[in-house]
Protein backbone atom coordinates (compact mmCIF):
# COMPACT_ATOMS: atom_id res chain seq x y z
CA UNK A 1 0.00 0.00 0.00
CA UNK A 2 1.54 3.39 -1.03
CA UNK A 3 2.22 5.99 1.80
CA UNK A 4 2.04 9.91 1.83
CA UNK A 5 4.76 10.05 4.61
CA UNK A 6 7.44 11.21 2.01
CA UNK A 7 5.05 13.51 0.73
CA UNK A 8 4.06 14.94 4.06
CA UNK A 9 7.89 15.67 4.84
CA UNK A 10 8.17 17.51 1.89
CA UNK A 11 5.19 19.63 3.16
CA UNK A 12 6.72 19.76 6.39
CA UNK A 13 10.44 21.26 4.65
CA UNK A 14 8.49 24.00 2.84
CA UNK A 15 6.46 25.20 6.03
CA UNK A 16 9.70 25.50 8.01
CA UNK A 17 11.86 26.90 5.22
CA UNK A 18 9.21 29.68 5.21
CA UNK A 19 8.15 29.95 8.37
CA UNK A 20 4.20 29.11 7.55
CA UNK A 21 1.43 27.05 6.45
CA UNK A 22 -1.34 29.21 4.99
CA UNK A 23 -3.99 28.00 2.50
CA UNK A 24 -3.58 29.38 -1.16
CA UNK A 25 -6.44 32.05 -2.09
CA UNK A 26 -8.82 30.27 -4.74
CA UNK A 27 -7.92 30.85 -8.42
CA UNK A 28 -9.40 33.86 -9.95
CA UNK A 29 -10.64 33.93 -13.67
CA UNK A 30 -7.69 36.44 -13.97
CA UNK A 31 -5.27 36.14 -17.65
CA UNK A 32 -2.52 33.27 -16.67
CA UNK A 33 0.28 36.49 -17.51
CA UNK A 34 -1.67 38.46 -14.41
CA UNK A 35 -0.84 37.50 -11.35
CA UNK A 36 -3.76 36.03 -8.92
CA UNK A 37 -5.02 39.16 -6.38
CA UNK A 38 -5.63 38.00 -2.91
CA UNK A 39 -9.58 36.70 -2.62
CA UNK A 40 -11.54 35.93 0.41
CA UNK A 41 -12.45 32.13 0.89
CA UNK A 42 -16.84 32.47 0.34
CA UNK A 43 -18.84 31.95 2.68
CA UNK A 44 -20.15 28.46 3.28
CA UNK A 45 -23.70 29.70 1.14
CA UNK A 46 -22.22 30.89 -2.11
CA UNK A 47 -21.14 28.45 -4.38
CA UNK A 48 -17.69 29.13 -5.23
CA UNK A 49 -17.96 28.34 -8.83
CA UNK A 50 -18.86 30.47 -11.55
CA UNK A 51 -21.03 29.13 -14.19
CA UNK A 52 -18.24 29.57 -16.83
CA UNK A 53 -14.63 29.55 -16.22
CA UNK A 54 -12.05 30.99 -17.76
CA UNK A 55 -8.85 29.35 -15.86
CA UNK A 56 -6.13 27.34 -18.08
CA UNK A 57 -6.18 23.94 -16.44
CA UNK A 58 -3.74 22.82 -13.54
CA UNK A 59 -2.26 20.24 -13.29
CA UNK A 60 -4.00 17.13 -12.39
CA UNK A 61 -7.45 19.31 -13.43
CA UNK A 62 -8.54 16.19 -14.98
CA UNK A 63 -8.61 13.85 -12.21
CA UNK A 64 -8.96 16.49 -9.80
CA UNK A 65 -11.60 15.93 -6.79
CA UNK A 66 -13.88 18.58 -5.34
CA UNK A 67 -11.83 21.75 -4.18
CA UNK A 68 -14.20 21.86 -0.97
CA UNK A 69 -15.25 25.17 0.45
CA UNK A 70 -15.22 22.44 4.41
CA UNK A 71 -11.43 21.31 3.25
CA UNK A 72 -9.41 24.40 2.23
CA UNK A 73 -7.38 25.35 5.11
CA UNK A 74 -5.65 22.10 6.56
CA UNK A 75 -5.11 20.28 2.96
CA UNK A 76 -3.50 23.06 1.57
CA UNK A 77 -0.17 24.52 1.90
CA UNK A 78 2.15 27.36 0.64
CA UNK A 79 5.65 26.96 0.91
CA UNK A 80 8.47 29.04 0.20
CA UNK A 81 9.23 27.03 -3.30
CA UNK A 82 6.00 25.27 -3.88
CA UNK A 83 2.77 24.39 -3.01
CA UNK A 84 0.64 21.38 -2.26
CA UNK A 85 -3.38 20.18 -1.71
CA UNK A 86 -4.31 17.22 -0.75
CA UNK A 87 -7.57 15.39 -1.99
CA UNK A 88 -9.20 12.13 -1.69
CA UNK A 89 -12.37 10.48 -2.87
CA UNK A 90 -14.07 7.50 -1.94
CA UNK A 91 -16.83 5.54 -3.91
CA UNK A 92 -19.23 2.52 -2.45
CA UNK A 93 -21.74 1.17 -4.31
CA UNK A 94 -25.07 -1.13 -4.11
CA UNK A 95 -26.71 -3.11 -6.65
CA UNK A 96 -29.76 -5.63 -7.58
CA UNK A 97 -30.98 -6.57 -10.12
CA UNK A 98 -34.46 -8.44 -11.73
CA UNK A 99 -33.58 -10.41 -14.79
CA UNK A 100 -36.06 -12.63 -16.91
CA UNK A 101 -35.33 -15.88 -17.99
CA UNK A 102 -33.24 -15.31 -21.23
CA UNK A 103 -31.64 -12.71 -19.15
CA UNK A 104 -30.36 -15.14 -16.80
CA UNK A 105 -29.12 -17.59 -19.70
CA UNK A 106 -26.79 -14.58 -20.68
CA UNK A 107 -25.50 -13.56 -17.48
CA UNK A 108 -25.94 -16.07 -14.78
CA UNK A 109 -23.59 -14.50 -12.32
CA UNK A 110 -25.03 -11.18 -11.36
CA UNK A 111 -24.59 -10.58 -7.34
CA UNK A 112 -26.69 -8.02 -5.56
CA UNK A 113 -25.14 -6.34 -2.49
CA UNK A 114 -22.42 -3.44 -1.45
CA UNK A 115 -19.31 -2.99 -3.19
CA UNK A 116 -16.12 -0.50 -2.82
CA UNK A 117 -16.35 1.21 -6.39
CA UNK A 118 -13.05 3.60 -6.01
CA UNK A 119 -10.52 4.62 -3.52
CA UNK A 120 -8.11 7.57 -4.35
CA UNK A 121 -5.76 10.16 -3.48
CA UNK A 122 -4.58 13.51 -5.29
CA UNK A 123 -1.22 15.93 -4.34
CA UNK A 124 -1.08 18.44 -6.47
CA UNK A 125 0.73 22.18 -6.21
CA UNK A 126 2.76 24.54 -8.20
CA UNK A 127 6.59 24.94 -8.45
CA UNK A 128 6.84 28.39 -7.51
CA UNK A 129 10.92 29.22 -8.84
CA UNK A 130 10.68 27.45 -12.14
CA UNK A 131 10.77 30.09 -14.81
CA UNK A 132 6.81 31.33 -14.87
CA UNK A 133 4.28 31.25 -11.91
CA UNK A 134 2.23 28.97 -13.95
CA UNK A 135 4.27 25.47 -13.78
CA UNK A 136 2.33 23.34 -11.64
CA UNK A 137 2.29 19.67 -11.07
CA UNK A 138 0.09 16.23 -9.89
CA UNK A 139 0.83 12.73 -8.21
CA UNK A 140 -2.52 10.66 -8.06
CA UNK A 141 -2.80 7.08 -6.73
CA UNK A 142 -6.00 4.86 -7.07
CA UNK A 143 -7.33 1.50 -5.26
CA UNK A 144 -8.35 -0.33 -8.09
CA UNK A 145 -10.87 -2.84 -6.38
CA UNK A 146 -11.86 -4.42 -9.42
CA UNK A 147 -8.04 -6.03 -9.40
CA UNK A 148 -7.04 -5.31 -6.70
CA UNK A 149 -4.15 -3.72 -7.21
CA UNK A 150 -3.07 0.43 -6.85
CA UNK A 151 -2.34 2.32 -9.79
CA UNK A 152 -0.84 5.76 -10.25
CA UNK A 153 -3.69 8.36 -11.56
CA UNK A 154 -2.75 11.61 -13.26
CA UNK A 155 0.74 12.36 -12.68
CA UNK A 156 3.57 15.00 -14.51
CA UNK A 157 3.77 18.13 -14.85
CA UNK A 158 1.94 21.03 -16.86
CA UNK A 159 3.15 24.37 -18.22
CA UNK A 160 1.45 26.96 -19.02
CA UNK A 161 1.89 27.88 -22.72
CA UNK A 162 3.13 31.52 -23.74
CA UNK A 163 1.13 33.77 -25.63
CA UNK A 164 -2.01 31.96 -25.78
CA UNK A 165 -4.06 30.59 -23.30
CA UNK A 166 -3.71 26.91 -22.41
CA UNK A 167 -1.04 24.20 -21.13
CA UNK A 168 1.10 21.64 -22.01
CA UNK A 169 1.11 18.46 -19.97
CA UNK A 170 3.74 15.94 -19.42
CA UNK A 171 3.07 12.70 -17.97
CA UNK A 172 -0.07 10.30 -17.45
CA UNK A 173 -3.14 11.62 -17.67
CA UNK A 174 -6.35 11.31 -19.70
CA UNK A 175 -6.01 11.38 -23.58
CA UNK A 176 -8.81 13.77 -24.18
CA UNK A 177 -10.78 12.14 -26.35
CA UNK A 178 -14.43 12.75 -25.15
CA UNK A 179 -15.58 15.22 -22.46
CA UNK A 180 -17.09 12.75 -19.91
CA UNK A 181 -13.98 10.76 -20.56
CA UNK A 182 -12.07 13.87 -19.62
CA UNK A 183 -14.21 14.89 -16.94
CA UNK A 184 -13.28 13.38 -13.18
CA UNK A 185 -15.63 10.34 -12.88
CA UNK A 186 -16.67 11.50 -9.33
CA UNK A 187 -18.34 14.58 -11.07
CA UNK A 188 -20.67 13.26 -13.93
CA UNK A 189 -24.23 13.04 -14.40
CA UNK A 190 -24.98 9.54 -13.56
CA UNK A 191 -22.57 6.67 -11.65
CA UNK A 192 -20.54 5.10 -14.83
CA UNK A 193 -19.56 6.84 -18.09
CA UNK A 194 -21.53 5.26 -21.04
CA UNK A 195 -21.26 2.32 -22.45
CA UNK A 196 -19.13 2.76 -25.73
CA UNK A 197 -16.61 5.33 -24.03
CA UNK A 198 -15.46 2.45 -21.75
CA UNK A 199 -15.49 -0.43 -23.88
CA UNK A 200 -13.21 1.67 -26.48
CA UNK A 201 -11.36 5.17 -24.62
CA UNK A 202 -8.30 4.55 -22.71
CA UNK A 203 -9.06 5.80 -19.25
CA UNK A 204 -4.93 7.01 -18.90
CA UNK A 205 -2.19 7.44 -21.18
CA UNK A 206 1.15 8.43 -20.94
CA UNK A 207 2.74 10.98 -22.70
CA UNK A 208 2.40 14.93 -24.33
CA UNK A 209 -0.91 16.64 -24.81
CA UNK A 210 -1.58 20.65 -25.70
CA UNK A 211 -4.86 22.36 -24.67
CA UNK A 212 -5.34 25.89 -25.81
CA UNK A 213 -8.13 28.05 -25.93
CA UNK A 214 -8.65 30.96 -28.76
CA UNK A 215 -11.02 33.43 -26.86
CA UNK A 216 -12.38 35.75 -29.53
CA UNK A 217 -13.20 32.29 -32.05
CA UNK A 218 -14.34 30.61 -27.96
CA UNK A 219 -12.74 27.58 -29.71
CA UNK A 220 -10.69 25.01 -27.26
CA UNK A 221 -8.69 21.92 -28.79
CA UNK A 222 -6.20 19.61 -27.62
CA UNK A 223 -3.43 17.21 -29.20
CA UNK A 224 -1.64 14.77 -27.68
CA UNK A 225 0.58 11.61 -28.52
CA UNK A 226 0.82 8.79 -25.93
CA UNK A 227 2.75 4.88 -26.06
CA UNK A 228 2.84 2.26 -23.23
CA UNK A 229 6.61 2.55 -22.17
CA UNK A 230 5.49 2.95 -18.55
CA UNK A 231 2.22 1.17 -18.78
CA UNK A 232 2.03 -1.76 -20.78
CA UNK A 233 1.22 -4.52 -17.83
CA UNK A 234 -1.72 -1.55 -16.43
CA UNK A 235 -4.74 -3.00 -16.72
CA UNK A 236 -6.16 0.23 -18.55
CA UNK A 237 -3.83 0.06 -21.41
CA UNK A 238 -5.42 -1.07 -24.03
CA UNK A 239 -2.59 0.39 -27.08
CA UNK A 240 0.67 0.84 -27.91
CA UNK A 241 0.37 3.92 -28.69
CA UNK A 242 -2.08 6.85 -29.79
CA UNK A 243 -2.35 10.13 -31.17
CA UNK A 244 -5.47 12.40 -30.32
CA UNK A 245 -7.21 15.21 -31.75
CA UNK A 246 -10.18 17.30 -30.18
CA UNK A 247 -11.65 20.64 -31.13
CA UNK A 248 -14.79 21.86 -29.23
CA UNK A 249 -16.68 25.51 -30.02
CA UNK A 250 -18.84 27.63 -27.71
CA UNK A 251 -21.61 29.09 -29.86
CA UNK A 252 -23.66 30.29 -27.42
CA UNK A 253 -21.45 31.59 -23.90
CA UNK A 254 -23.65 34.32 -22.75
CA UNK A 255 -21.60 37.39 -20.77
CA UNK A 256 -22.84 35.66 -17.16
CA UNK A 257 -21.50 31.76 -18.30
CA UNK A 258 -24.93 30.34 -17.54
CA UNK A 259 -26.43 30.15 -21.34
CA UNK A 260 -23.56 27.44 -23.09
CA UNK A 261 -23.45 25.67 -26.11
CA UNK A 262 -21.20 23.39 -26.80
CA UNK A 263 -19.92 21.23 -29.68
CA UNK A 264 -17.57 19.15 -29.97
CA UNK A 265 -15.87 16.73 -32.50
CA UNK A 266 -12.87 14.11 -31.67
CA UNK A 267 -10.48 12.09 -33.45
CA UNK A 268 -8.03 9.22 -32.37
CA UNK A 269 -5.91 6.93 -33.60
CA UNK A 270 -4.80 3.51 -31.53
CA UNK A 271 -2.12 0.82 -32.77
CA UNK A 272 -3.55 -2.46 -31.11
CA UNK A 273 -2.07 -3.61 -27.58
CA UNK A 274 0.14 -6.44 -29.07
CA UNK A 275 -1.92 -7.35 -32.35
CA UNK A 276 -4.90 -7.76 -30.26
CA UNK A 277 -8.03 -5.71 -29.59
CA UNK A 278 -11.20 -6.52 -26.81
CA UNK A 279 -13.52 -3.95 -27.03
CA UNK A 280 -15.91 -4.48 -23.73
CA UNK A 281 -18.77 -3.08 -21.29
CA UNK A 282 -20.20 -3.77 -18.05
CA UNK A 283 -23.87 -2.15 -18.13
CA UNK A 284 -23.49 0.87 -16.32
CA UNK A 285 -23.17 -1.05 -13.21
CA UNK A 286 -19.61 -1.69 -11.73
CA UNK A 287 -20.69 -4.97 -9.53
CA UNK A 288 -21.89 -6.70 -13.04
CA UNK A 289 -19.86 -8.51 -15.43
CA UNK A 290 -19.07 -7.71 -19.21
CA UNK A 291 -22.75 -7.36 -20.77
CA UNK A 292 -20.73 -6.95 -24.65
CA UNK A 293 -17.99 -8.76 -24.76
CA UNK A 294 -16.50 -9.15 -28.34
CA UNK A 295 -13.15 -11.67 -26.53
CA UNK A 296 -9.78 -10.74 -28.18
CA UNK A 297 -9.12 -10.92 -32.06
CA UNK A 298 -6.38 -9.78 -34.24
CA UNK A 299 -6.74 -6.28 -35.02
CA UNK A 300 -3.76 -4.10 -36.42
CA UNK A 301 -4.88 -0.27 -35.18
CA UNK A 302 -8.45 1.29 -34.35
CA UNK A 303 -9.54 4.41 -35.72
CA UNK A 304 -12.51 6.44 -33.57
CA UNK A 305 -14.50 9.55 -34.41
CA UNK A 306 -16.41 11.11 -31.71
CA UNK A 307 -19.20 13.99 -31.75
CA UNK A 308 -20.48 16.22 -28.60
CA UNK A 309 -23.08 18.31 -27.86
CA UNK A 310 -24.54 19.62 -24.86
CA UNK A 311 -27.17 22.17 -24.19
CA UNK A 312 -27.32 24.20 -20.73
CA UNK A 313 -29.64 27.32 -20.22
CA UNK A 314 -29.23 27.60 -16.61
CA UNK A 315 -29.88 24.63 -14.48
CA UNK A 316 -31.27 22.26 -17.49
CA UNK A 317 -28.27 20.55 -19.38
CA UNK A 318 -28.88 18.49 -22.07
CA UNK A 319 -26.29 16.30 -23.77
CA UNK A 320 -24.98 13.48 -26.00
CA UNK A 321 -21.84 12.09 -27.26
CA UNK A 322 -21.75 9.09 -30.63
CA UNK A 323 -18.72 7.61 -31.14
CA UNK A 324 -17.54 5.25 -34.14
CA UNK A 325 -15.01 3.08 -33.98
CA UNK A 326 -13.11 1.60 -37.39
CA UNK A 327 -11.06 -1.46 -36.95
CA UNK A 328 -8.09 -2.35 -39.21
CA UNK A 329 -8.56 -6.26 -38.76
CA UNK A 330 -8.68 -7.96 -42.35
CA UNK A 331 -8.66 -11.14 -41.11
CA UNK A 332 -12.11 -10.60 -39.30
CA UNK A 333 -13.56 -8.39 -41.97
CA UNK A 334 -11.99 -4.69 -40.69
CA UNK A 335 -15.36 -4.74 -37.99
CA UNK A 336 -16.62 -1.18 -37.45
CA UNK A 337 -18.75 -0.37 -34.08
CA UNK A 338 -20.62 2.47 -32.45
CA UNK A 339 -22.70 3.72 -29.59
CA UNK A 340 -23.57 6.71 -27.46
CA UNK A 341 -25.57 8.39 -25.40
CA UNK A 342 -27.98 11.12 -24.53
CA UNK A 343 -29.72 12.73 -21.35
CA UNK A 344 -30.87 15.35 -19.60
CA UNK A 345 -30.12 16.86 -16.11
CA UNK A 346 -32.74 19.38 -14.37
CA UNK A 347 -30.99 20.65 -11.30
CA UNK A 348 -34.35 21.35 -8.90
CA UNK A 349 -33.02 23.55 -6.21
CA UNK A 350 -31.63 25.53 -9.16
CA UNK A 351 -27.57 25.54 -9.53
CA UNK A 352 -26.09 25.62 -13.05
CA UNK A 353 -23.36 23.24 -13.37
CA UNK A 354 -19.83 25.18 -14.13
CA UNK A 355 -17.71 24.52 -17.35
CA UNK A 356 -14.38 25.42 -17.69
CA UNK A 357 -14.45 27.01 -21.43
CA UNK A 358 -10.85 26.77 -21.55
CA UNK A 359 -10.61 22.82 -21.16
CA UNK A 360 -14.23 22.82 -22.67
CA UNK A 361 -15.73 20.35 -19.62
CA UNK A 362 -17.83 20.54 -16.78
CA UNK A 363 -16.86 20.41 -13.13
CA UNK A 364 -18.65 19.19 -10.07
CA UNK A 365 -21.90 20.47 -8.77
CA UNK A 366 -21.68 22.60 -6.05
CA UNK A 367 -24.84 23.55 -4.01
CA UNK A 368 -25.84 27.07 -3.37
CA UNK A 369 -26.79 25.92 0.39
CA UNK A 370 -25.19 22.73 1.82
CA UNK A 371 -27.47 20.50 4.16
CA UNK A 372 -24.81 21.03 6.93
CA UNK A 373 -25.80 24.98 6.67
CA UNK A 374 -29.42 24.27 7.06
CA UNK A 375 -30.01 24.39 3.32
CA UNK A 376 -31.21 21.50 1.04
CA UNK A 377 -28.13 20.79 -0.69
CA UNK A 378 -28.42 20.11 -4.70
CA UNK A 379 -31.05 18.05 -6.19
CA UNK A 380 -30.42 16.77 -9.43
CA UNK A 381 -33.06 14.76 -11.57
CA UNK A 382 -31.48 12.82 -14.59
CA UNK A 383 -32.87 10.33 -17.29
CA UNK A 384 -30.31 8.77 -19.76
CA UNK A 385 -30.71 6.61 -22.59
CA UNK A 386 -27.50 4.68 -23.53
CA UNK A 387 -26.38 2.22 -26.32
CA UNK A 388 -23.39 -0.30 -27.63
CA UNK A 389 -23.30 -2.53 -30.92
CA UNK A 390 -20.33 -4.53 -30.86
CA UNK A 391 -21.23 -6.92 -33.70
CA UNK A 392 -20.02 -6.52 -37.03
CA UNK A 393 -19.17 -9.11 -39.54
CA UNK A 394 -17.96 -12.29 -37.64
CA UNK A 395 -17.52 -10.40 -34.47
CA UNK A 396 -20.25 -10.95 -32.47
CA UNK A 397 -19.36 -8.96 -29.32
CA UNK A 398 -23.57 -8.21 -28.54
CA UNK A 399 -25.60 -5.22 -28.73
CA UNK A 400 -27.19 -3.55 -25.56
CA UNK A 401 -29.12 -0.64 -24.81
CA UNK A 402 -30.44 1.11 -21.21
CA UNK A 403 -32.83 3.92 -20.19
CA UNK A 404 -31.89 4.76 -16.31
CA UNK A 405 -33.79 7.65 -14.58
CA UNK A 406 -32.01 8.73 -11.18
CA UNK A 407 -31.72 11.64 -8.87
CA UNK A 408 -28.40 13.11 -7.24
CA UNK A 409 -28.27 14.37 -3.89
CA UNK A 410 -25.50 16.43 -3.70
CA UNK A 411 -25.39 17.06 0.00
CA UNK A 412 -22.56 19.38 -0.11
CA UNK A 413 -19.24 19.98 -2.00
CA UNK A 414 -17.77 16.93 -0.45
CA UNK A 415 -20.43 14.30 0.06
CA UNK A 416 -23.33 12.62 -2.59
CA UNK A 417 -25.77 10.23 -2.50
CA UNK A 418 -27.24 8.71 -6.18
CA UNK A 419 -29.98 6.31 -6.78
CA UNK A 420 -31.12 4.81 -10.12
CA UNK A 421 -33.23 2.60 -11.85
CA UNK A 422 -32.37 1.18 -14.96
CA UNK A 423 -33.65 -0.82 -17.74
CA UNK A 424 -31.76 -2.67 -20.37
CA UNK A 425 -31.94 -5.26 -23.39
CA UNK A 426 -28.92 -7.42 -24.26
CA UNK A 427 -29.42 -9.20 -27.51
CA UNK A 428 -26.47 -11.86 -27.30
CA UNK A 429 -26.20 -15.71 -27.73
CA UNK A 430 -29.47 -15.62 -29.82
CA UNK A 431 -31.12 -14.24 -27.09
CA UNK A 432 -32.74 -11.25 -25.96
CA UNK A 433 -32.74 -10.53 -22.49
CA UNK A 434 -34.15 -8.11 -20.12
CA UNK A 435 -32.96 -6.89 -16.92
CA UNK A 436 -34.02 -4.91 -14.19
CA UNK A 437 -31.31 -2.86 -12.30
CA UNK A 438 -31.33 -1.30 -8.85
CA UNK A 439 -28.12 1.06 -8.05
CA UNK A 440 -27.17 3.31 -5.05
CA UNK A 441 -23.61 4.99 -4.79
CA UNK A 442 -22.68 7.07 -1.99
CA UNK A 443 -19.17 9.03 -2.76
CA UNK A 444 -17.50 11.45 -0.81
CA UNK A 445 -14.44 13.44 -1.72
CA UNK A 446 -12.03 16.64 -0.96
């Protein structure tokens, strides 16, 4: 089990070196050449984010938990050479499920009851005599229950690019193909991403990726190139290597951030993990197994395409993602498969979700009155209908689709409570079956 004790020293060194340990004022929407003003922590019933954001990304943005308005004194730290924050998250979920007969010839295994979902911890600061104030950095570390086994999140370090606004980081982190792929998975709209983003996006890669922003065009895009060196026994890494491509355009950003359009289109290329590909999904519910499984077959590289669109007038978002996937596999007849999503969020007690324009994603939900104020936190009412076809040619990997409706509780910045229902068709092993699911997740993070 990995230890922050080293890390902890290292906080330790900078306090003495300079003589304090004081929390870092929040970041400001400020230009990244202009340095940050001092800013009063807000109070404990204003949300502290804005509904648009302006701020090039951090380091370790990506995977980044909730910077919590009950956590920002003790976890962070300014030191005479650098800073750090410290963050953690942990998931636990619950799940049953009602399955009809031909449901149960499919998948005879599913297990109702309480599982740990995710475990995880974030350090992350900024390296304060490198040449810039904008060099910052990220170690992450996750619990991955599933195989038991830890792995390293996003880690490396990101500079801030000159002359236009963005970053360039250096390390592992996500490739940034799709938003709710780059989004932190503690922050979507419902408890797994959907189906065809995990069965084909590489959750971490390591390597080089640019994200920039052009203001005036409000057009953000990022490149990046990644291989295995590092992670080629990680059970995430599903390539060689990979080069990706995404470009996303704010038509609509009205002067107050809450009116947003955005659009989005993706690109990425993938050589095949040894000669082999296995594109696969549980259903939206981490306690199942694989609901599409197409096993492994000889495939020589993967080439995906990847649209985005989401729609939020105030405290309504609305939202979908399609991706394509073409496989260079001759000897199986070069398969090509697709899915997506779409669904809406109505946000009851009335918060609008913040994006960060520059990154073009969304960040957590914050409520305007936590329950531990006397307010009624965040309630968030969501329906989603999701789909996967992995069969093509003699790949027969199944074809599912699910409509869940759920509601979010979002107690406060560091503590949610999600329950869903959800209804999906597997058509697999010349059979069509049904199955009733029953999910709970309660998640709590800093």
């Amino acid at each position: 089990m990995l230890s922050a004790a080293p890390l902890l020293a290292v906080v330790l060194q900078l306090c003495v070196t300079d003589g304090s340990c004081t929390a870092p004022s929040p970041k400001t929407t400020q230009s990244p050449t202009t340095p940050a003003a001092p800013q009063q922590q807000p109070p404990a019933t204003q949300s502290p984010n804005q509904s648009a954001t302006d701020t090039p990304p951090d380091a370790g943005d990506e995977d980044a938990l909730v910077r919590s308005r009950r956590f920002s004194r003790w976890n962070e730290f300014d030191g005479k050479w650098a800073s750090i924050r410290i963050g953690a998250g942990y998931l636990i979920d619950y799940g049953a499920y009602d399955q009809d007969s031909s449901s149960k010839q499919q998948m005879p295994d599913l297990e109702s009851g309480f599982k740990m979902r995710d475990y995880r911890m974030l350090f992350r600061g900024r390296f304060k005599l490198l040449p810039g104030r904008n060099t910052t950095w990220s170690a992450g570390f996750m619990y991955d229950n599933a195989n038991d086994q830890w792995l390293m999140r996003q880690t490396g370090i990101n500079f801030q690019t000159p002359g236009i606004t963005g970053s360039i980081f250096i390390g592992r982190q996500k490739e940034g193909f799709s938003m709710s792929k780059i989004m932190v998975g503690y922050h979507g709209w419902t408890l797994e991403r959907t189906l065809m983003n995990d069965a084909s996006v590489q959750l971490l890669a390591d390597g080089v990726k640019w994200t920039g922003y052009a203001e005036r065009a409000r057009v953000t895009w990022n490149v990046g190139g990644f291989g295995d060196w590092f992670s080629e026994k990680q059970s995430f890494s599903i390539a060689d290597h990979q080069f990706i491509g995404r470009v996303a355009w704010q038509p609509i950003l009205s002067a107050d951030g809450r009116d947003l359009l955005h659009l989005g289109v993706a690109w990425r290329y993938a050589a095949s993990d040894d000669g082999k590909l296995q594109p696969r999904s549980r259903p939206e519910a981490y306690k199942s197994p694989y609901f599409v499984d197409t096993g492994k077959f000889d495939a020589e590289s993967t080439t995906m395409t990847g649209l985005e669109f989401y729609y939020r007038p105030g405290p309504l978002t609305v939202g979908s993602e399609i991706m394509f996937q073409n496989v260079k596999a001759p000897s199986n007849g070069n398969p090509s498969f697709h899915g997506g999503d779409v669904f809406m969020a109505w946000n009851v007690t009335g918060e609008t979700r913040s994006y960060n324009k520059v990154g073009g994603y969304f960040n957590a939900m914050s409520p305007a009155r936590s329950v531990f104020d006397g307010g009624p936190g965040a309630w968030e009412i969501v329906t989603k209908f999701s789909f996967i076809d992995l069969d093509s040619g003699p790949i027969t990997g199944g074809r599912f689709w699910r409509f869940t409706p759920m509601v979010n509780w979002h107690l406060d910045d560091i503590l949610r409570l999600e329950i869903a229902y959800g209804y999906g068709t597997l058509d697999r092993f010349s059979l069509s079956g049904h199955t009733h699911f029953f999910q709970m997740r309660l998640q709590t993070s800093f």
